[in-house]
C-alpha atoms as a PDB file:
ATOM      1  CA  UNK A   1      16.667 -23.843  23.442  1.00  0.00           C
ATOM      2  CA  UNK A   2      17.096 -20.720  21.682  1.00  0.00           C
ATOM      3  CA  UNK A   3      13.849 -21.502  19.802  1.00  0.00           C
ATOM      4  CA  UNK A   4      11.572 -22.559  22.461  1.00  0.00           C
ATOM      5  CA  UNK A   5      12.981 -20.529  25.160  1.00  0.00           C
ATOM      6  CA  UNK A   6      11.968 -17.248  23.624  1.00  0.00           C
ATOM      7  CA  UNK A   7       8.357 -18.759  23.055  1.00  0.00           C
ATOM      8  CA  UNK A   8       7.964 -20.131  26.105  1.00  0.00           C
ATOM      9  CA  UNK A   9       9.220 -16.708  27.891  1.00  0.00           C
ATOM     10  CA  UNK A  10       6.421 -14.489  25.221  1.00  0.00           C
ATOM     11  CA  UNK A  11       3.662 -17.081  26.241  1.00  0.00           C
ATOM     12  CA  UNK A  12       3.953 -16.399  30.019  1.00  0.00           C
ATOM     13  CA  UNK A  13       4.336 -12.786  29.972  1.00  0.00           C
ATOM     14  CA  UNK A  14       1.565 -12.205  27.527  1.00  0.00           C
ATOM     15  CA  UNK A  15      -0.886 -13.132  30.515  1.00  0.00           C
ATOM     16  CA  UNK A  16       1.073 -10.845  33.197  1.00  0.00           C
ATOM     17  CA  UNK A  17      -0.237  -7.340  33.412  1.00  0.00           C
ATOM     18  CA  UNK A  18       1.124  -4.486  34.643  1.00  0.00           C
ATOM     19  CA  UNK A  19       0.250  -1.300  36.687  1.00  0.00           C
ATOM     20  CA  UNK A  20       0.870   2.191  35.144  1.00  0.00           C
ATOM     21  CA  UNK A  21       0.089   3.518  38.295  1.00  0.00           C
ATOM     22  CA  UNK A  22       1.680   1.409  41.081  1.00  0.00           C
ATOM     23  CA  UNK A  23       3.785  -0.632  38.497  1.00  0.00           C
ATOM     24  CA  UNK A  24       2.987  -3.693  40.550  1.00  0.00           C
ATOM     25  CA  UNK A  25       2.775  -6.860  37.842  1.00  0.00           C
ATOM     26  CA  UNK A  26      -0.294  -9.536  37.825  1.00  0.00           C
ATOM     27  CA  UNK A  27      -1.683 -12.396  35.883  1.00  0.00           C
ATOM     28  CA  UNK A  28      -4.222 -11.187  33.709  1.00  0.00           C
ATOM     29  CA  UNK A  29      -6.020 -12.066  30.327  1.00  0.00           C
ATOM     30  CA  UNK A  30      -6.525  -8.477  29.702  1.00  0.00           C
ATOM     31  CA  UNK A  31      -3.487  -8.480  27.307  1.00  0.00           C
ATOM     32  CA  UNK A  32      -4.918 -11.277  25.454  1.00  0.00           C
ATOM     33  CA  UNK A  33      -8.178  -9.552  25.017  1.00  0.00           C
ATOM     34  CA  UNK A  34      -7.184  -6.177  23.974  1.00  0.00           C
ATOM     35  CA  UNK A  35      -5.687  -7.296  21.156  1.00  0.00           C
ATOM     36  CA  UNK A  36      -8.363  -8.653  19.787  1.00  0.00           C
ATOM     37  CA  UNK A  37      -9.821  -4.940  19.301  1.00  0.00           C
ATOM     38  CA  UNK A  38      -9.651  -1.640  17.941  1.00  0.00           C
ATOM     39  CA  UNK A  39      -5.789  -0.652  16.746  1.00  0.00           C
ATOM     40  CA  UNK A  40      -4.458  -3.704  17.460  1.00  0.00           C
ATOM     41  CA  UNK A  41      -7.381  -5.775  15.543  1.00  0.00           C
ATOM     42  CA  UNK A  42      -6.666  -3.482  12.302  1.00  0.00           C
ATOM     43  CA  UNK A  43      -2.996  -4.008  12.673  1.00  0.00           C
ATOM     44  CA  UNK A  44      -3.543  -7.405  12.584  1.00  0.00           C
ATOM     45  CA  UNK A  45      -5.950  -7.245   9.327  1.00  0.00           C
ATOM     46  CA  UNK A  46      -3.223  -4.942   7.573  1.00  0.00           C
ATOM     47  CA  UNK A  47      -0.343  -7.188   8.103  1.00  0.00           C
ATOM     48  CA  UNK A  48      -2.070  -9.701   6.704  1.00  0.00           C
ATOM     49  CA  UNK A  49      -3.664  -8.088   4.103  1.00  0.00           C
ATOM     50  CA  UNK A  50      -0.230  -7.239   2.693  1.00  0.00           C
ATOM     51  CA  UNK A  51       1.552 -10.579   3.453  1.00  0.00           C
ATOM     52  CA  UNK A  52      -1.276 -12.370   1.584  1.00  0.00           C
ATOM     53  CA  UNK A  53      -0.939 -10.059  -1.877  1.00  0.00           C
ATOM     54  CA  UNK A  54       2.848  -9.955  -1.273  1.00  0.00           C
ATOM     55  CA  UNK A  55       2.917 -13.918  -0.816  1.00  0.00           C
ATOM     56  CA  UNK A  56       0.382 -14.196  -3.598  1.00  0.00           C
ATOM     57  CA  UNK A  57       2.046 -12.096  -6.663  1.00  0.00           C
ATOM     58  CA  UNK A  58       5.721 -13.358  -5.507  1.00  0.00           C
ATOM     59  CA  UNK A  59       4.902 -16.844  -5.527  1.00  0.00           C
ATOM     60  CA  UNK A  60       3.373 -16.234  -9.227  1.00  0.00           C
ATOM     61  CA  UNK A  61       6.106 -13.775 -10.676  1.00  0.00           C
ATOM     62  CA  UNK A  62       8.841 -15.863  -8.897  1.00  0.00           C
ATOM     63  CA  UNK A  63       7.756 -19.501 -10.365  1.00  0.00           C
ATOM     64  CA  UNK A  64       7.408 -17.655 -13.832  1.00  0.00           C
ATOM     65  CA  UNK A  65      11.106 -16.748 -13.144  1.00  0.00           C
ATOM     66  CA  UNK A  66      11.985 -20.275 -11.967  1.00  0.00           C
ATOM     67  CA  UNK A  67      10.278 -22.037 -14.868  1.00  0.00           C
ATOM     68  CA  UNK A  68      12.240 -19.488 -17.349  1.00  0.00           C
ATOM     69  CA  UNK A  69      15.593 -20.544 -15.634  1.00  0.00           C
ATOM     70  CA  UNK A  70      14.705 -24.217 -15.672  1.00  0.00           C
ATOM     71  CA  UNK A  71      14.375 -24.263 -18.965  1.00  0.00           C
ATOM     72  CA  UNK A  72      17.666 -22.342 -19.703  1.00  0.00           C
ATOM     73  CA  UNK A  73      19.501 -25.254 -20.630  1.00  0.00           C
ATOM     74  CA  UNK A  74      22.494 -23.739 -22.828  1.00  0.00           C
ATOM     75  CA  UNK A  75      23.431 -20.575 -21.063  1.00  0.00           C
ATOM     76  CA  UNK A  76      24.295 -22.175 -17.628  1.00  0.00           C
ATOM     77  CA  UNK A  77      26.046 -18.653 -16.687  1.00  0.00           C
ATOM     78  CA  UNK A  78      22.951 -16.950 -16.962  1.00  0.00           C
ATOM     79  CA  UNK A  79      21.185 -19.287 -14.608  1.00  0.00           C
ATOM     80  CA  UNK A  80      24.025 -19.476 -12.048  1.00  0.00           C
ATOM     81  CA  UNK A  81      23.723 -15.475 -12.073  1.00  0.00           C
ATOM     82  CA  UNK A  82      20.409 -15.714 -11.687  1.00  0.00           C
ATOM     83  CA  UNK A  83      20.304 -18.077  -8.573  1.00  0.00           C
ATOM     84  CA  UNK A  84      23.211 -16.322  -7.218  1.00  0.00           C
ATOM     85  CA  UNK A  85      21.462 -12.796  -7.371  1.00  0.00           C
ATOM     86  CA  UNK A  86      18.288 -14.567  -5.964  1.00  0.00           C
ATOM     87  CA  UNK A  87      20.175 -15.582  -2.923  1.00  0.00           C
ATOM     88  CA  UNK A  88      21.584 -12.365  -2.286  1.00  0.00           C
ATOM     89  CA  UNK A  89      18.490 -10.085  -3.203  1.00  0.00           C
ATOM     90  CA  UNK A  90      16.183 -12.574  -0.527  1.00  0.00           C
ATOM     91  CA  UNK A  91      18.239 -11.724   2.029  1.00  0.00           C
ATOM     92  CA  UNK A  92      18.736  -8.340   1.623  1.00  0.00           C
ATOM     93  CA  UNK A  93      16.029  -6.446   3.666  1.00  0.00           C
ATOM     94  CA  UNK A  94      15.884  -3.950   6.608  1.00  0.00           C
ATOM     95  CA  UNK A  95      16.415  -0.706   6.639  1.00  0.00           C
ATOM     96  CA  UNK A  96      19.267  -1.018   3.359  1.00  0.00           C
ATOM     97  CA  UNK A  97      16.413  -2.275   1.562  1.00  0.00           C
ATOM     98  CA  UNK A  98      14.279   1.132   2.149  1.00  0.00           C
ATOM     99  CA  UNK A  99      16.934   3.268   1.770  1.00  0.00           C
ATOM    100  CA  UNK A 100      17.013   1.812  -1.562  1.00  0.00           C
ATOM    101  CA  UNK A 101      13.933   2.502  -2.416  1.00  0.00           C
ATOM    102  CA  UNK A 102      13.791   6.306  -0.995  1.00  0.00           C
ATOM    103  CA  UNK A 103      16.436   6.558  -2.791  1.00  0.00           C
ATOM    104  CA  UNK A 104      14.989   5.213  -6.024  1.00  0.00           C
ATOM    105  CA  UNK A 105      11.171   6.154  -6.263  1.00  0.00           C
ATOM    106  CA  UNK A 106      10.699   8.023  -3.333  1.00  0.00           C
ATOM    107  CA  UNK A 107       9.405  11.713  -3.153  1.00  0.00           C
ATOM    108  CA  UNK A 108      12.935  13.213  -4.064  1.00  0.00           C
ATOM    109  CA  UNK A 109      14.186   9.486  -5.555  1.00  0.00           C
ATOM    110  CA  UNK A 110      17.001   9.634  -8.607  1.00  0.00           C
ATOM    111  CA  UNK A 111      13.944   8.479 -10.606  1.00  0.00           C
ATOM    112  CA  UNK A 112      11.017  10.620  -9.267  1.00  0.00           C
ATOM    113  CA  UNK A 113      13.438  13.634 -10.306  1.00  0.00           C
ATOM    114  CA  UNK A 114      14.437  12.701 -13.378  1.00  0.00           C
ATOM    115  CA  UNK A 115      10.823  11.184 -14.674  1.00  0.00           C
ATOM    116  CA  UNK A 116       9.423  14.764 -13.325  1.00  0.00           C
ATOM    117  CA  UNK A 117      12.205  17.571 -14.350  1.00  0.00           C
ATOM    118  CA  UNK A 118      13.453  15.649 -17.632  1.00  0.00           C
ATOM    119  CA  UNK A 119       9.997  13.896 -19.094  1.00  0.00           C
ATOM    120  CA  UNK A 120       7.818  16.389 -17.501  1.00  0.00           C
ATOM    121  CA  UNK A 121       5.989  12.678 -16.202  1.00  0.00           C
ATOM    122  CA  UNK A 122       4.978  11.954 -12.632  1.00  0.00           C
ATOM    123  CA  UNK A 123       4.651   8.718 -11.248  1.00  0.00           C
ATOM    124  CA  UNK A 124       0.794   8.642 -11.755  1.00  0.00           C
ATOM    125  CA  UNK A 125       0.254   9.187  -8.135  1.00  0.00           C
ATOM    126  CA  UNK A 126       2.576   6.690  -6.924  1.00  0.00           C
ATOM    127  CA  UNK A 127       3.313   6.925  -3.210  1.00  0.00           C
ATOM    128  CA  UNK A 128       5.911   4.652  -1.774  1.00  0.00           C
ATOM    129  CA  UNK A 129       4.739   5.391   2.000  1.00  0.00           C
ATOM    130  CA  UNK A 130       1.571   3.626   0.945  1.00  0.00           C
ATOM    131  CA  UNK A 131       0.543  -0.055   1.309  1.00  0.00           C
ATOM    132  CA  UNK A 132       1.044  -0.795  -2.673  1.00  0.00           C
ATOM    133  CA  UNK A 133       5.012   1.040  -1.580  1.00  0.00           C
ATOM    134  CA  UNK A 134       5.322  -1.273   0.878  1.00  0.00           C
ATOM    135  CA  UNK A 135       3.953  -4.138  -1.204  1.00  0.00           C
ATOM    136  CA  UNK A 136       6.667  -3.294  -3.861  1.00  0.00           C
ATOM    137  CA  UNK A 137       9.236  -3.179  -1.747  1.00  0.00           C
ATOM    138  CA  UNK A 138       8.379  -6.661   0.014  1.00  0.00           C
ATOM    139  CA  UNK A 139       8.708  -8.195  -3.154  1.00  0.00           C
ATOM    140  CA  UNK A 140      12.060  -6.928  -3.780  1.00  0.00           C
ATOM    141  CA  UNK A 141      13.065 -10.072  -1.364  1.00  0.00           C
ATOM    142  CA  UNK A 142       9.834 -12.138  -1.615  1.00  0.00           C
ATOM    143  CA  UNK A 143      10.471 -13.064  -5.341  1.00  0.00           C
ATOM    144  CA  UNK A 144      14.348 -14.218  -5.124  1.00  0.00           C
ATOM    145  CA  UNK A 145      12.962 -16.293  -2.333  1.00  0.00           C
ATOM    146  CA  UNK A 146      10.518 -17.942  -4.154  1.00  0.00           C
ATOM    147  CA  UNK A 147      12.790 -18.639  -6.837  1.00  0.00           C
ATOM    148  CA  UNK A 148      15.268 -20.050  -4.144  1.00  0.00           C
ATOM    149  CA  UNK A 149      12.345 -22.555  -2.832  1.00  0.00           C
ATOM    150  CA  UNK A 150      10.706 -23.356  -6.188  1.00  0.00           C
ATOM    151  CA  UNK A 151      13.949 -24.148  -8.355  1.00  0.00           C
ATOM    152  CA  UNK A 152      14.652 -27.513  -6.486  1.00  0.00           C
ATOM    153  CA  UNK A 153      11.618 -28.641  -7.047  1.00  0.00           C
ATOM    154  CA  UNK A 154      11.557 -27.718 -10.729  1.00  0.00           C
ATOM    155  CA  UNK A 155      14.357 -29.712 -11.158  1.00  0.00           C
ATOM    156  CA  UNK A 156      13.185 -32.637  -9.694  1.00  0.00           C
ATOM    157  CA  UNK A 157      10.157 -33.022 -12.660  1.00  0.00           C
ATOM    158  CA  UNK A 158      11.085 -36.421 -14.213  1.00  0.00           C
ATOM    159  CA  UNK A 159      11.991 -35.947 -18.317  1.00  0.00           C
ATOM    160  CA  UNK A 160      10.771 -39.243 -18.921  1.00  0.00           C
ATOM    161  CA  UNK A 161       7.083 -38.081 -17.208  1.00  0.00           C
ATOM    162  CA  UNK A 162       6.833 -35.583 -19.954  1.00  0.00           C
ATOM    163  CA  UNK A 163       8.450 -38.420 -22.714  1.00  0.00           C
ATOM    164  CA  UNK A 164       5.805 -40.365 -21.717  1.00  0.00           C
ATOM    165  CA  UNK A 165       3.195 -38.054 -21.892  1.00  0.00           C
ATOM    166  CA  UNK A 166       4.120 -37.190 -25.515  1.00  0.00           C
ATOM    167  CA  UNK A 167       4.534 -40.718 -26.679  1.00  0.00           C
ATOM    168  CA  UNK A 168       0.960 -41.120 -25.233  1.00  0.00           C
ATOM    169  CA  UNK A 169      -0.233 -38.170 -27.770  1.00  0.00           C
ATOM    170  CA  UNK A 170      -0.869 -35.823 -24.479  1.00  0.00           C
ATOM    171  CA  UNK A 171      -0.447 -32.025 -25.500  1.00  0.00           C
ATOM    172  CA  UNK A 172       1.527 -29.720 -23.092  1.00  0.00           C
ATOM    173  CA  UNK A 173      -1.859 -28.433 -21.231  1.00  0.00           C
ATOM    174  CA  UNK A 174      -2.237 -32.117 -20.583  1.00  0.00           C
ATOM    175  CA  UNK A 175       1.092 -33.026 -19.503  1.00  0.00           C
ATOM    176  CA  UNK A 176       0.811 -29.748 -17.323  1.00  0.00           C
ATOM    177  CA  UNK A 177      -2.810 -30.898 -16.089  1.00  0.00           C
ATOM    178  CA  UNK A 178      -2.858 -34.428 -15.087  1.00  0.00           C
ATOM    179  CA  UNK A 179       1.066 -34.524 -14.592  1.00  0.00           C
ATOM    180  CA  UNK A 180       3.290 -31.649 -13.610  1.00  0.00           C
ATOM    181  CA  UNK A 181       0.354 -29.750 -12.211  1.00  0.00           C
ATOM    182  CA  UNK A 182      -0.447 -31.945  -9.611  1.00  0.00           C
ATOM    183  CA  UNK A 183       3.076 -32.352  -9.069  1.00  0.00           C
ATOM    184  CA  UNK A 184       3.999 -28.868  -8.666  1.00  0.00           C
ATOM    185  CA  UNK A 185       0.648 -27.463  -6.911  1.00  0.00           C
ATOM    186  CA  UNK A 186       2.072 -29.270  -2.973  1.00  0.00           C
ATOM    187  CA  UNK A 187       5.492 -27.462  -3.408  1.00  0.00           C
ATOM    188  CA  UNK A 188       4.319 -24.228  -4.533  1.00  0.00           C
ATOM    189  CA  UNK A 189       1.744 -24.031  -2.079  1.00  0.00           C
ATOM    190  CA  UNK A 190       3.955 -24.757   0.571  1.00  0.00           C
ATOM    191  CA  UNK A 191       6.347 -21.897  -0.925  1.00  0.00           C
ATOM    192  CA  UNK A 192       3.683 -19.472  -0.821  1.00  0.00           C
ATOM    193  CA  UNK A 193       2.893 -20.110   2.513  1.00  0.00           C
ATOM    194  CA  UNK A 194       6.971 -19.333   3.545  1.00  0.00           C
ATOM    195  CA  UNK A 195       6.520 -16.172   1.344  1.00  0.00           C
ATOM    196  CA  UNK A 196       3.384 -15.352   3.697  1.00  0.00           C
ATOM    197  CA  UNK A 197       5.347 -16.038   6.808  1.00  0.00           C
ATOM    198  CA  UNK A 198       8.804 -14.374   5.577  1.00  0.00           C
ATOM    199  CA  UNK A 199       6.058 -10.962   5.010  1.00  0.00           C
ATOM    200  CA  UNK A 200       4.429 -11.181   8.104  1.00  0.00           C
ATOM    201  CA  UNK A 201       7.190 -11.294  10.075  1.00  0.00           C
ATOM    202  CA  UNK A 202       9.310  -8.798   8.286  1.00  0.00           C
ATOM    203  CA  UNK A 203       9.736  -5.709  10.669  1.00  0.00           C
ATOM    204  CA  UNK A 204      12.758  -2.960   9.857  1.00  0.00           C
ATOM    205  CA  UNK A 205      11.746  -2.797   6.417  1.00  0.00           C
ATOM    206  CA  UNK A 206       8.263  -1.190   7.286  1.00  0.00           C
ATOM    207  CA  UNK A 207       9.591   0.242  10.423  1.00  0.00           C
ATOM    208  CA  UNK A 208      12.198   2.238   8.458  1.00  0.00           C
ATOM    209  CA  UNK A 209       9.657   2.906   5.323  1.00  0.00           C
ATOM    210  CA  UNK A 210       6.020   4.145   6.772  1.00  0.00           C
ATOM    211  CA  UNK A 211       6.900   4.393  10.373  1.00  0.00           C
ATOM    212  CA  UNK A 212       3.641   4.027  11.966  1.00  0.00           C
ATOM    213  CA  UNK A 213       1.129   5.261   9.484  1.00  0.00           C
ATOM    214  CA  UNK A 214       0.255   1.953   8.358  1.00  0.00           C
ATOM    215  CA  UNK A 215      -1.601  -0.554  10.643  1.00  0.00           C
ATOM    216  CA  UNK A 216       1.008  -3.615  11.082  1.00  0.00           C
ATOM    217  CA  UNK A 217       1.574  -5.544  14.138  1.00  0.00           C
ATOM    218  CA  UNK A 218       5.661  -5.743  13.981  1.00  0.00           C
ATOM    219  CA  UNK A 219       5.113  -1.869  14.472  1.00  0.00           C
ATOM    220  CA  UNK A 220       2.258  -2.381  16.735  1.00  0.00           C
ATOM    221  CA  UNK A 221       4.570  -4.453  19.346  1.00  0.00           C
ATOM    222  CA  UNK A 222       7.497  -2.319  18.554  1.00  0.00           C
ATOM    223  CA  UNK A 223       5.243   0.659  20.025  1.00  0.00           C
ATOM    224  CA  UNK A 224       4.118  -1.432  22.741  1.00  0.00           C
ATOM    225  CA  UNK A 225       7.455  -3.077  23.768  1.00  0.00           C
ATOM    226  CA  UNK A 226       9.041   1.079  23.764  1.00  0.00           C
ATOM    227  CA  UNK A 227       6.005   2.144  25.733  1.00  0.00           C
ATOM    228  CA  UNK A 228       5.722   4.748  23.534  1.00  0.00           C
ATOM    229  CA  UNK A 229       1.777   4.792  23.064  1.00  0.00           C
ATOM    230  CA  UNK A 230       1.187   3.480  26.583  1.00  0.00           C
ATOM    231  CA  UNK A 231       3.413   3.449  29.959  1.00  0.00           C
ATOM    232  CA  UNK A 232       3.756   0.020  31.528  1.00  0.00           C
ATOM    233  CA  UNK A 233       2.063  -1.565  27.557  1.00  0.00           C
ATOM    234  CA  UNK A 234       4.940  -4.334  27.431  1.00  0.00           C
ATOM    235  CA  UNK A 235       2.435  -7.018  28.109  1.00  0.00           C
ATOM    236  CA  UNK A 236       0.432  -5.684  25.066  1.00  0.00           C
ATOM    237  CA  UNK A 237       3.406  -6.088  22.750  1.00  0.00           C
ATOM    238  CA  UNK A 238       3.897  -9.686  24.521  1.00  0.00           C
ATOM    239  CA  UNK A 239       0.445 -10.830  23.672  1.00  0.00           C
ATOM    240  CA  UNK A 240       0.680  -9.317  19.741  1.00  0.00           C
ATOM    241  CA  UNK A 241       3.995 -11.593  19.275  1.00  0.00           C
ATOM    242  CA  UNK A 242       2.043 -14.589  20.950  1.00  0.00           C
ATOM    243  CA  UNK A 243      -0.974 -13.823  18.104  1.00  0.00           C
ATOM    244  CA  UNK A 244       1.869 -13.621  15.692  1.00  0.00           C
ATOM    245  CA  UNK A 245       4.097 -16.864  16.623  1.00  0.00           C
ATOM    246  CA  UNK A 246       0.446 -18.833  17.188  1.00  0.00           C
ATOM    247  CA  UNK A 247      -0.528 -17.537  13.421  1.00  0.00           C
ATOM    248  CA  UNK A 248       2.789 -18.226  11.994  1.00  0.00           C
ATOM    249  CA  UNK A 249       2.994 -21.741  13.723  1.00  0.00           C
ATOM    250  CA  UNK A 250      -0.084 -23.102  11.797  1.00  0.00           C
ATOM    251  CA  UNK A 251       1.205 -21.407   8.683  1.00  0.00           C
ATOM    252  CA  UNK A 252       4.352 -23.595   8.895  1.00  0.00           C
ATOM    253  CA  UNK A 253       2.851 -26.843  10.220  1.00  0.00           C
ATOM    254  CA  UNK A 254       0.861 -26.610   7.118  1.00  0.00           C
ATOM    255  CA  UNK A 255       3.815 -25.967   5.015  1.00  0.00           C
ATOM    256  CA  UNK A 256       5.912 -28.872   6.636  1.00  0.00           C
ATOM    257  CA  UNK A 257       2.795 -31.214   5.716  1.00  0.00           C
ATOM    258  CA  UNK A 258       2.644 -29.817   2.142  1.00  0.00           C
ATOM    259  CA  UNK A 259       6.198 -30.634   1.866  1.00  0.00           C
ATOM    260  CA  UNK A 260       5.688 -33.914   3.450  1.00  0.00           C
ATOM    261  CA  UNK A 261       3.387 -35.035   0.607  1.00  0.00           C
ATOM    262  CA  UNK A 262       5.441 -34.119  -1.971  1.00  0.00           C
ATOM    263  CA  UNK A 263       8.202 -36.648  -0.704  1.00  0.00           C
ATOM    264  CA  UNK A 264       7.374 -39.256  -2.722  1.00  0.00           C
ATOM    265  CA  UNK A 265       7.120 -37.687  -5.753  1.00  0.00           C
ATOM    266  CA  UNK A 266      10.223 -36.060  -6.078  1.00  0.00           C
ATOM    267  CA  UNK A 267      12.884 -37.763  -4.170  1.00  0.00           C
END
């Protein structure tokens, strides 16, 4: 109920209209339709523009991570500091998160002062109210995650696959190709994909970071659910979450059947 109620509820109202004038309320596709245009079009392009590099350079930088830990056989304190930290640092988001940061690297940051009045160095032009900011900041979170979702499936490679492989005279790139490649690829694709989701729907972060000067639509709906661009607009908002829960669905079904495939394999 509380998953299919709220969908259910967003679905309905994103064809009911309302009045500015009269405030009367209809059934209407016009919601549907206008946010396939203009602002609401490009807010749609830049939120996914940013969860796709985000998702993209976490999933790599995080399995690089993962793989290091795996293989950290000896120091077990190290790696239960790491996986602790990386189940702290993916939850940690909002508007603690960019406080953080402002605090960090932004225009008057502990850094940005003491790189510019100590070193006499700038940040070469660095904003953090910019998409790369943003991008940074996403994968504050976005990399502990993928380090959470990755590591279980590290651990599940077989030793005696790679045994195997070396008594058969393959090399590492071989083992790698024809082995723990193929292995791997349906789990980290399916991790990437819950990176991609976990971006797109992130929301206080951004909200709390660049306000509204960059095109997303967790800001877009924000504005239209407030009716603070246009009276009456709550259907608008409505129809961007049903774009956004349609978008995310297929990401996920495809990430449950990834995960489905790799069953077998590492059970």
């Amino acid at each position: 109920m509380f998953l299919l109620l709220p969908v259910v509820v967003v679905a309905i109202e994103a064809f009911r209209t309302t009045d500015p004038t009269t405030f009367q309320t209809s059934w209407s596709t016009a919601s549907i339709v206008a946010v396939t245009k203009g602002p609401y079009r490009r807010a749609y392009l830049g939120s996914l523009e940013l969860s796709v590099i985000t998702a993209v350079l976490g999933a790599v930088l995080g399995l690089a991570l993962a793989v290091a830990i795996s293989r950290t056989r000896r120091n077990l304190l190290l790696r239960r500091l790491v996986l602790t930290a990386s189940g702290v640092l993916a939850n940690f988001g909002g508007v603690p998160l960019a406080f953080a940061f402002l605090a960090t690297i932004g225009n008057a940051g502990v850094l940005t002062v003491f790189l510019t009045n100590t070193l006499g160095i700038g940040l070469g032009g660095f904003s953090l109210f910019s998409m790369t900011g943003l991008a940074l900041v996403y994968l504050y979170f976005l990399i502990p995650l993928m380090v959470l979702t990755i590591t279980p499936a590290l651990e599940a490679l077989r030793p005696q696959w790679r045994e195997a492989s070396d008594n058969l005279g393959a090399s590492g790139w071989q083992y790698w190709r024809h082995v723990g490649g193929p292995v791997l690829a349906p789990p980290v694709i399916g991790a990437t994909m819950l990176l991609f989701a976990s971006a797109f729907a992130a929301y206080a972060t951004a909200y709390a970071l660049v306000g509204s000067s960059i095109p997303l639509v967790t800001l877009q709906i924000s504005d239209a659910l407030s009716s603070n661009v246009v009276v009456g607009a709550e259907s608008l908002g409505k129809a961007l979450a049903l774009g956004m829960m349609l978008l995310i669905g297929v990401v996920m079904a495809f990430y449950a059947w990834v995960q489905r495939r790799t069953q077998r394999w590492l059970s």
